[in-house]
Protein backbone atom coordinates (compact mmCIF):
# COMPACT_ATOMS: atom_id res chain seq x y z
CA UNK A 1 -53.78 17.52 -35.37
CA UNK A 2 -52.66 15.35 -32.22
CA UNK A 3 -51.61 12.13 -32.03
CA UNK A 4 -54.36 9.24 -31.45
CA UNK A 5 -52.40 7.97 -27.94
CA UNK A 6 -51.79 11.77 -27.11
CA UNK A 7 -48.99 13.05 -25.96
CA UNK A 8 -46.09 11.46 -23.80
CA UNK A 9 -44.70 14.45 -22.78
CA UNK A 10 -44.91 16.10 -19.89
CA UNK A 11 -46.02 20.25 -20.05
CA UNK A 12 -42.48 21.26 -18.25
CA UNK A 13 -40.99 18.98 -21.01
CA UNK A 14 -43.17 20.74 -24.22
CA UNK A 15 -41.80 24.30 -22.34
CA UNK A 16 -38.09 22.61 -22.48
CA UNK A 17 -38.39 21.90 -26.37
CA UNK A 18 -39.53 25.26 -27.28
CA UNK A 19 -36.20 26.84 -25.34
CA UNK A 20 -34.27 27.86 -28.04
CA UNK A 21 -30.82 27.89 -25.36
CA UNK A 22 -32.16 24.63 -23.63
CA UNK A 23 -28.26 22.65 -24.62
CA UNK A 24 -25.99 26.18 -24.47
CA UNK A 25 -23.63 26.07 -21.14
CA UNK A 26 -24.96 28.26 -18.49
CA UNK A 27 -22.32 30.87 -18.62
CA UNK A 28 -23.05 31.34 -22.14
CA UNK A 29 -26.61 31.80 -21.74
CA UNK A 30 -26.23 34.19 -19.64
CA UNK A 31 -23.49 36.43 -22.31
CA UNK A 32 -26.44 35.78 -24.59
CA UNK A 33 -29.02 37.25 -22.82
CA UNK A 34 -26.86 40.00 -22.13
CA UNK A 35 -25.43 41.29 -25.57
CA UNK A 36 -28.32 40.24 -27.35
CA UNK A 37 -31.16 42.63 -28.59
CA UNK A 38 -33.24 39.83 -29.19
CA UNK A 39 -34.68 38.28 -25.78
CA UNK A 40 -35.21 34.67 -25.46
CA UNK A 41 -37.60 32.92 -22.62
CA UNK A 42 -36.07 30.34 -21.09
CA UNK A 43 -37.85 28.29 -18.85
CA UNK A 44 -34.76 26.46 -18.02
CA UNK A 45 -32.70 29.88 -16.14
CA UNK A 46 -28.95 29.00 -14.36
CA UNK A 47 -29.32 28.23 -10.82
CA UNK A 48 -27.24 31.72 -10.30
CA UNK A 49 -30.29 33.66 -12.21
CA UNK A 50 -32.68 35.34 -10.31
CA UNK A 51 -36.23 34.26 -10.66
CA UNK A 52 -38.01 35.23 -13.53
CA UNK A 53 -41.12 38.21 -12.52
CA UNK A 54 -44.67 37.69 -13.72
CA UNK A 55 -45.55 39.96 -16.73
CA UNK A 56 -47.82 42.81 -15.58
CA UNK A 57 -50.76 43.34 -17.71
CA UNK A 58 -50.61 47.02 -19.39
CA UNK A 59 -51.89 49.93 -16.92
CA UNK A 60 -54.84 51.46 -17.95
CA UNK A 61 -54.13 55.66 -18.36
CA UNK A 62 -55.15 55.97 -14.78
CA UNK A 63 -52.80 53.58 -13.31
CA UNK A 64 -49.97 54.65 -15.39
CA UNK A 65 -49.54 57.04 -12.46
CA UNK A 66 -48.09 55.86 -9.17
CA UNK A 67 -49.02 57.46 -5.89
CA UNK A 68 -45.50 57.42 -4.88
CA UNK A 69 -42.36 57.00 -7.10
CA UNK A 70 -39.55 54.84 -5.09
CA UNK A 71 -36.80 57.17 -4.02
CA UNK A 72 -34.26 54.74 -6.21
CA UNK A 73 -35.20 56.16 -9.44
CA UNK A 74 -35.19 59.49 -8.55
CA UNK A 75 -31.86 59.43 -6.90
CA UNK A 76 -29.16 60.05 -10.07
CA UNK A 77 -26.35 59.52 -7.73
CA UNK A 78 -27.25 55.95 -6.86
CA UNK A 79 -24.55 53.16 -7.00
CA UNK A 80 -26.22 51.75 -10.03
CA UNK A 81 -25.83 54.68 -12.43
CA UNK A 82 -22.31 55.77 -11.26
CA UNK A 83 -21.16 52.13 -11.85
CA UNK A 84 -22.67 51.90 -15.62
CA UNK A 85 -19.80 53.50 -18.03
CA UNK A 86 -20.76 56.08 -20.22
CA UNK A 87 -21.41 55.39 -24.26
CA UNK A 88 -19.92 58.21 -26.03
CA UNK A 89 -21.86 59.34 -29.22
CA UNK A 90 -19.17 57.19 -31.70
CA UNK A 91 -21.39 54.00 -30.76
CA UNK A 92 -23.74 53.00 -32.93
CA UNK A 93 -25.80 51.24 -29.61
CA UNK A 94 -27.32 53.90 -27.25
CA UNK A 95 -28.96 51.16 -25.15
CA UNK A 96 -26.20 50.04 -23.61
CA UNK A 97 -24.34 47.21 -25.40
CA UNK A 98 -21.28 47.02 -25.90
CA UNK A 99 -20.61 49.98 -22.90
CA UNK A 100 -17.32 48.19 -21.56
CA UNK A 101 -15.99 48.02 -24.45
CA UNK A 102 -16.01 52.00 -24.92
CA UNK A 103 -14.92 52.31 -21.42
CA UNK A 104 -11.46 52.31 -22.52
CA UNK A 105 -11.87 54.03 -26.09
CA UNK A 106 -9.75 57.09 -27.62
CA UNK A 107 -10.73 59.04 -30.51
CA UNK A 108 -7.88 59.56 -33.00
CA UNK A 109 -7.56 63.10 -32.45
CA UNK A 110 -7.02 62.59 -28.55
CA UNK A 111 -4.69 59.63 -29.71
CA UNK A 112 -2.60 61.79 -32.33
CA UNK A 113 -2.14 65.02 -29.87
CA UNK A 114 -1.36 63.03 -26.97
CA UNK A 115 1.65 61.55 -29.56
CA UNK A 116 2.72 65.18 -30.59
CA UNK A 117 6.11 66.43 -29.63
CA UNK A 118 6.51 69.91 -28.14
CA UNK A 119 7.55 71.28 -31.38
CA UNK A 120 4.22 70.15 -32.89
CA UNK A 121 2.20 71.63 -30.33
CA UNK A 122 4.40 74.98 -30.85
CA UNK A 123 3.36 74.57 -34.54
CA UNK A 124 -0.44 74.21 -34.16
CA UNK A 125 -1.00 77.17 -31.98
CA UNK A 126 0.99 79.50 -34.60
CA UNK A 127 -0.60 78.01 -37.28
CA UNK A 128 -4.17 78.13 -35.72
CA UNK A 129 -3.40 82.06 -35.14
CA UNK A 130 -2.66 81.98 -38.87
CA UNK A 131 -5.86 80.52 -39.66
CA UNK A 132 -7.74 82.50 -37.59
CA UNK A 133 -6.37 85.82 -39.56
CA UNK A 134 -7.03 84.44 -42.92
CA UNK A 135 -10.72 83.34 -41.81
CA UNK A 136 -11.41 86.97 -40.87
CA UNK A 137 -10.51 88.21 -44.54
CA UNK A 138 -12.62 85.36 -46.28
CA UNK A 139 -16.00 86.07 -43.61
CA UNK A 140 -15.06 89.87 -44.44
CA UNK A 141 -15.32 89.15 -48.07
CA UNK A 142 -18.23 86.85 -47.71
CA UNK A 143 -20.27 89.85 -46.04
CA UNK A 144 -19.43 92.23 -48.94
CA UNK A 145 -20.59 89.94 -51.51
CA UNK A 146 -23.23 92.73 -52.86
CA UNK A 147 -20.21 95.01 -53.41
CA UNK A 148 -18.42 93.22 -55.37
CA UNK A 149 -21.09 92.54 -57.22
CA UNK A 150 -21.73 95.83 -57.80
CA UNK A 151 -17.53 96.36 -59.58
CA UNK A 152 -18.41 93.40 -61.55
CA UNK A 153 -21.38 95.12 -62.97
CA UNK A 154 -19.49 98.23 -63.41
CA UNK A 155 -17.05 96.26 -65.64
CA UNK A 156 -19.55 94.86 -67.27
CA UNK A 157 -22.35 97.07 -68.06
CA UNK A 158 -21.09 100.36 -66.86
CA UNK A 159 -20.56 103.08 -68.84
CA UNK A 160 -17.45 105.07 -70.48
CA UNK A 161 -16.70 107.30 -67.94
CA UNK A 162 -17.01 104.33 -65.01
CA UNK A 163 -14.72 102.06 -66.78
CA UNK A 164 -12.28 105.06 -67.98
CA UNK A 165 -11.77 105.21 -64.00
CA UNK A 166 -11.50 102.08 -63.23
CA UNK A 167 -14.56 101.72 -61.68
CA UNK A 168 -13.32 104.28 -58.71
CA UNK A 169 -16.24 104.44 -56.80
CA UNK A 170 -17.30 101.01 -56.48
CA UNK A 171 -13.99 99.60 -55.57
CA UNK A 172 -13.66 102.71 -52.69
CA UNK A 173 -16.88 100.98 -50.97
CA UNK A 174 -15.89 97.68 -51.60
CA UNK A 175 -12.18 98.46 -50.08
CA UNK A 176 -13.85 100.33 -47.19
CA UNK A 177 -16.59 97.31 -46.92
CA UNK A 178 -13.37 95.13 -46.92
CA UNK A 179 -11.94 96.63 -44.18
CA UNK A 180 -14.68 97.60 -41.96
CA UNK A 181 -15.88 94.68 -41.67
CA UNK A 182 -12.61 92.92 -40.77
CA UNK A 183 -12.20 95.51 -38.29
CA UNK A 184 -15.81 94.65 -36.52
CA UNK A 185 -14.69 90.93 -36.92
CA UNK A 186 -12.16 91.31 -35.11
CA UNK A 187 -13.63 93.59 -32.34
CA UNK A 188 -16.31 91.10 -31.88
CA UNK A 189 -14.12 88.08 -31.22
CA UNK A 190 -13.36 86.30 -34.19
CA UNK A 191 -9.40 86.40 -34.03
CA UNK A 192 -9.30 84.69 -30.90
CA UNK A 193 -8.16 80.91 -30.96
CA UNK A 194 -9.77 79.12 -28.49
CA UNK A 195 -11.96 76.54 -29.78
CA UNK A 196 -15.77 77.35 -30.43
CA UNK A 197 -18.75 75.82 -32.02
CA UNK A 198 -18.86 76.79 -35.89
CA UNK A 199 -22.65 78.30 -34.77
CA UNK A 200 -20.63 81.59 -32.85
CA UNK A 201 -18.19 81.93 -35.76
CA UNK A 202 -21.10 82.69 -38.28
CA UNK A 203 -23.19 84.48 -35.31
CA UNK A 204 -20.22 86.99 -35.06
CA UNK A 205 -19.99 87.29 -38.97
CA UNK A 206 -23.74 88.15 -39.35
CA UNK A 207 -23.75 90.43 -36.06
CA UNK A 208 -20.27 92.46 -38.20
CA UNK A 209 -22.44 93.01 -41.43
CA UNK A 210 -25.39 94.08 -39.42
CA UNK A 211 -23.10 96.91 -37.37
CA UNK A 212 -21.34 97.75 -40.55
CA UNK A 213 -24.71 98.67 -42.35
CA UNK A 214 -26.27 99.92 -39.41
CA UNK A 215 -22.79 102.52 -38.99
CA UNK A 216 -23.64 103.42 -43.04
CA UNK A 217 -27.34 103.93 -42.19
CA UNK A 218 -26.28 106.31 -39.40
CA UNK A 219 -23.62 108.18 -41.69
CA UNK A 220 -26.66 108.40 -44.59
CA UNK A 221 -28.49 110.41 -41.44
CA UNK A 222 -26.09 113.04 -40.57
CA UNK A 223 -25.78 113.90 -43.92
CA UNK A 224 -29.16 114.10 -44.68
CA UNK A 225 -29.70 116.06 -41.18
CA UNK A 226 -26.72 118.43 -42.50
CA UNK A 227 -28.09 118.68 -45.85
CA UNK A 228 -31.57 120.00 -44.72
CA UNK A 229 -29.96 122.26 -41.82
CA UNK A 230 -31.62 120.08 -38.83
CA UNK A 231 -29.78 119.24 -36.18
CA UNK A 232 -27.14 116.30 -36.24
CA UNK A 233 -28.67 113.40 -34.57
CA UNK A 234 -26.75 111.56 -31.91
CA UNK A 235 -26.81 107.41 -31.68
CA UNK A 236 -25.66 105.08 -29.22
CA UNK A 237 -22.31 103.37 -29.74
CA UNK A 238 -22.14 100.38 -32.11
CA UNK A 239 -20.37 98.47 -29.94
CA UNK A 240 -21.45 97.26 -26.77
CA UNK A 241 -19.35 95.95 -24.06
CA UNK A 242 -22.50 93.67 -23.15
CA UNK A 243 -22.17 92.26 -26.75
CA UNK A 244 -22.85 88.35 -26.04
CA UNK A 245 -23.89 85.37 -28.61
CA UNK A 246 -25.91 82.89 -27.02
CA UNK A 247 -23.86 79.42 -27.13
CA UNK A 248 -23.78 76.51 -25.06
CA UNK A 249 -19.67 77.36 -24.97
CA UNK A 250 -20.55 80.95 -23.63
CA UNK A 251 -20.02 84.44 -24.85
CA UNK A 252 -18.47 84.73 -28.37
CA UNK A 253 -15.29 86.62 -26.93
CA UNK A 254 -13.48 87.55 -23.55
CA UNK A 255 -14.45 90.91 -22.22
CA UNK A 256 -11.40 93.33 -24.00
CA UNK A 257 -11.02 95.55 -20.73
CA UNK A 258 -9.80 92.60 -18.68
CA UNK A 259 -6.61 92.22 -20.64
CA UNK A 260 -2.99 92.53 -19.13
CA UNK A 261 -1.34 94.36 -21.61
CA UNK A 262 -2.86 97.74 -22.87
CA UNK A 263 -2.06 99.77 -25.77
CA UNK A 264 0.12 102.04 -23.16
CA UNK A 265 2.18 99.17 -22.20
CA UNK A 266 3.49 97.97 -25.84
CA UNK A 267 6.86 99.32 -26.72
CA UNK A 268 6.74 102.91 -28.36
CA UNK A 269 7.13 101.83 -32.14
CA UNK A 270 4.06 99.51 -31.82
CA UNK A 271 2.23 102.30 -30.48
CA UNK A 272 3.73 104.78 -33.06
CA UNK A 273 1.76 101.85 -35.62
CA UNK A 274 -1.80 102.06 -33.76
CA UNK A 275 -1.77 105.53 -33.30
CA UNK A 276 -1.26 105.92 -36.94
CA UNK A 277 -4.18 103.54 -37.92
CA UNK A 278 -6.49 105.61 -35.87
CA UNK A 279 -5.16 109.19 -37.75
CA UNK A 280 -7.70 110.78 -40.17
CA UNK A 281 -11.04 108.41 -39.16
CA UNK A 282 -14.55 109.51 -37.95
CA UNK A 283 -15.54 108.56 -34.84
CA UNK A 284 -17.78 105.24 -35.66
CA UNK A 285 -14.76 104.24 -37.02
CA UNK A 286 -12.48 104.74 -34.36
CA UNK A 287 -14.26 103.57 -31.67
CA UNK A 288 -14.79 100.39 -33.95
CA UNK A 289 -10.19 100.50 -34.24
CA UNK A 290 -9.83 100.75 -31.25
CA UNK A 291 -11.81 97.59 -30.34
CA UNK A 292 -9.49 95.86 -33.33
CA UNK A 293 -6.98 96.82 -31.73
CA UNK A 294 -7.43 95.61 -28.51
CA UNK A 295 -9.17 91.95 -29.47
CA UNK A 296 -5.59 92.06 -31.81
CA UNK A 297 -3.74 92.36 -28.33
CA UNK A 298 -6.02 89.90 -26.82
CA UNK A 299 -5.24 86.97 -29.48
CA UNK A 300 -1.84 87.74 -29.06
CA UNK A 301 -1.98 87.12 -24.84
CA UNK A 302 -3.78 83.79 -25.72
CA UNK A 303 -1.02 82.68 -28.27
CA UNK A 304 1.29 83.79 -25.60
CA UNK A 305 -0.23 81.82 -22.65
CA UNK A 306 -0.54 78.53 -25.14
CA UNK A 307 3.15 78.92 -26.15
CA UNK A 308 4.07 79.86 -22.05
CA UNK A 309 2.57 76.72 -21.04
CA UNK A 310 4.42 74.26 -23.22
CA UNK A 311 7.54 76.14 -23.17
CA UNK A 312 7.15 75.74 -18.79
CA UNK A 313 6.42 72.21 -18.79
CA UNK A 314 9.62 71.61 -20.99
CA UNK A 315 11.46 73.27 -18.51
CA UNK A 316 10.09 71.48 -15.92
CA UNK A 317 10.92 67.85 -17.51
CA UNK A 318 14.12 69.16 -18.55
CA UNK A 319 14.77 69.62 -14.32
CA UNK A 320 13.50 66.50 -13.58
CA UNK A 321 15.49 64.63 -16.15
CA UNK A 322 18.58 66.39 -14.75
CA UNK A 323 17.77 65.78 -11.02
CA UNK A 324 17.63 62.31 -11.87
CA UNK A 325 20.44 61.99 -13.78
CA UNK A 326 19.59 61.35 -17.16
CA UNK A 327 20.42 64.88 -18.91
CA UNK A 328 20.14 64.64 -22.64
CA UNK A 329 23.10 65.87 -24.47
CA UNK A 330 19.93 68.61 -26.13
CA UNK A 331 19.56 69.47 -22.37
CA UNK A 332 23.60 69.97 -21.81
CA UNK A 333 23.44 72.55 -25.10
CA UNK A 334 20.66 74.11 -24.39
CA UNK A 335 21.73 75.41 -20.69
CA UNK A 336 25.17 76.30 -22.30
CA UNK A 337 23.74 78.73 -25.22
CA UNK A 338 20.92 79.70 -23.33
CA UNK A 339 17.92 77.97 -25.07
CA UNK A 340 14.76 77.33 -23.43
């Protein structure tokens, strides 16, 4: 209900009441309108603002449409989008606030390796090679779940002559399941340290139990083949050198024939050790150890190119420290006993 004399006020001056930042200081209307989600009208802008545009009405379907889209926003190299930082994933804000604030921001983990001493460093790659080896045995075991099952059972329900042995048979296919299928683990890639998406590890894992039954399908075959007098049947091999895993972070492993050391070039008691790991086995299995073997001599190049790295840019500080004078009395021992 209005007043009888009406009102006193002015339009412009109703518009100026409503403004929510009609009394703030300029400078801090503007920081408003620019951190807040919530937009406020003012009718009262900074002279420094730029003119406020009409609202459009909403575009019926047809218009949504342009004829011809300005060449601005489909340019992503424009001056606008280089200059606005980047908001990693850690904000909680996608739309922008906030963004100069992150343009400066570390996660802990970059924070606690770029703090790491040498030794450190030395210590994570051996102990990620470590990890890597132990991993294999516990996705090896994973995939022969069914057999140990099956010695459980034995133990269990089996009968006198089972548990009199020990339950021989079942633990001779779950040893052989054990090993096989750290050997295809480890010819598929999974020893090697570089970092990966967890999605690859457990795409190699399922891609080792599916060659390891596949190889006992095969065997099942020839047997049968030999049993009946037929022909043996030949198969292709079981492992591909075209064997890929689809990843954003690329094949699962490095092709095996591109490494610098081969099994010729190891000294001859290391070779004396693979040659006697490939006496006495069929050939599925050792075209499978050989492949071990080499992805083994792979993960040991990568440990050694890690460990070659650090140990060159220590030598290079250590020269620059004594070219300008300020040798450490480490330095001094280390170039008299020899040490790196």
């Amino acid at each position: 209900m209005g007043w009888f004399w009406g009102s006193s006020s002015p339009s412009g001056d109703d518009d100026k009441a409503k403004d929510p930042l009609r009394n703030l200081d300029p400078s801090l209307r503007e920081f408003l309108k620019k951190e807040s989600p919530v937009k406020y009208g003012s009718s009262n802008p900074p002279a420094t603002s730029q003119p406020q545009r009409p609202v459009a009405s909403t575009p019926q379907p047809s218009e949504r449409l342009p004829s011809k889209t300005p060449a601005a926003s489909l340019n992503p190299s424009s001056p606008e989008t280089q200059s606005d930082p980047k908001i990693p994933a850690q904000s909680l804000y996608q739309d922008g606030r906030y963004a100069h604030l992150w343009k400066t921001y570390q996660s802990q983990h970059d924070i606690e390796a770029a703090n790491k001493s040498d030794q450190e460093k030395i210590d994570d790659v051996l102990e990620g090679y470590k990890y890597r080896k132990a991993e294999i045995g516990r996705a090896a075991l994973e995939n022969c779940a069914l057999e140990q099952w099956e010695v459980n059972d034995c133990f269990r329900n089996g009968g006198w002559a089972s548990r009199l042995t020990m339950c021989k048979d079942e633990n001779r296919e779950l040893q052989r399941c054990y090993n096989m299928q750290g050997k295809f683990l480890k010819a598929l890639g999974y020893l090697s340290t570089f970092d990966r998406p967890p999605e690859v590890d457990e795409q190699i894992q399922m891609h080792a139990d599916t060659l390891y039954h596949r190889m006992l399908d095969q065997e099942k075959a020839i047997e049968a083949a030999k049993a009946e007098g037929k022909p043996v049947p030949e198969f292709p091999p079981l492992l591909s050198s075209q064997t890929k895993f689809s990843s954003a972070a690329g094949a699962a492993h490095a092709n095996l024939e591109e490494n610098k050391f081969k099994p010729s070039d190891l000294p001859p008691k290391v070779q004396a050790a693979f040659k006697k790991r490939l006496d006495g086995l069929t050939d599925e299995e050792r075209e499978v150890e050989e492949r071990a073997i080499k992805a083994e001599i792979q993960a040991g190049e990568q440990v050694a190119q890690s460990l070659g790295s650090i140990y060159e840019r220590q030598a290079e500080e250590k020269r620059l420290r004594k070219e300008q004078g300020k040798e450490t009395i480490g330095d001094k021992i280390s170039s008299i006993f020899g040490f790196r």
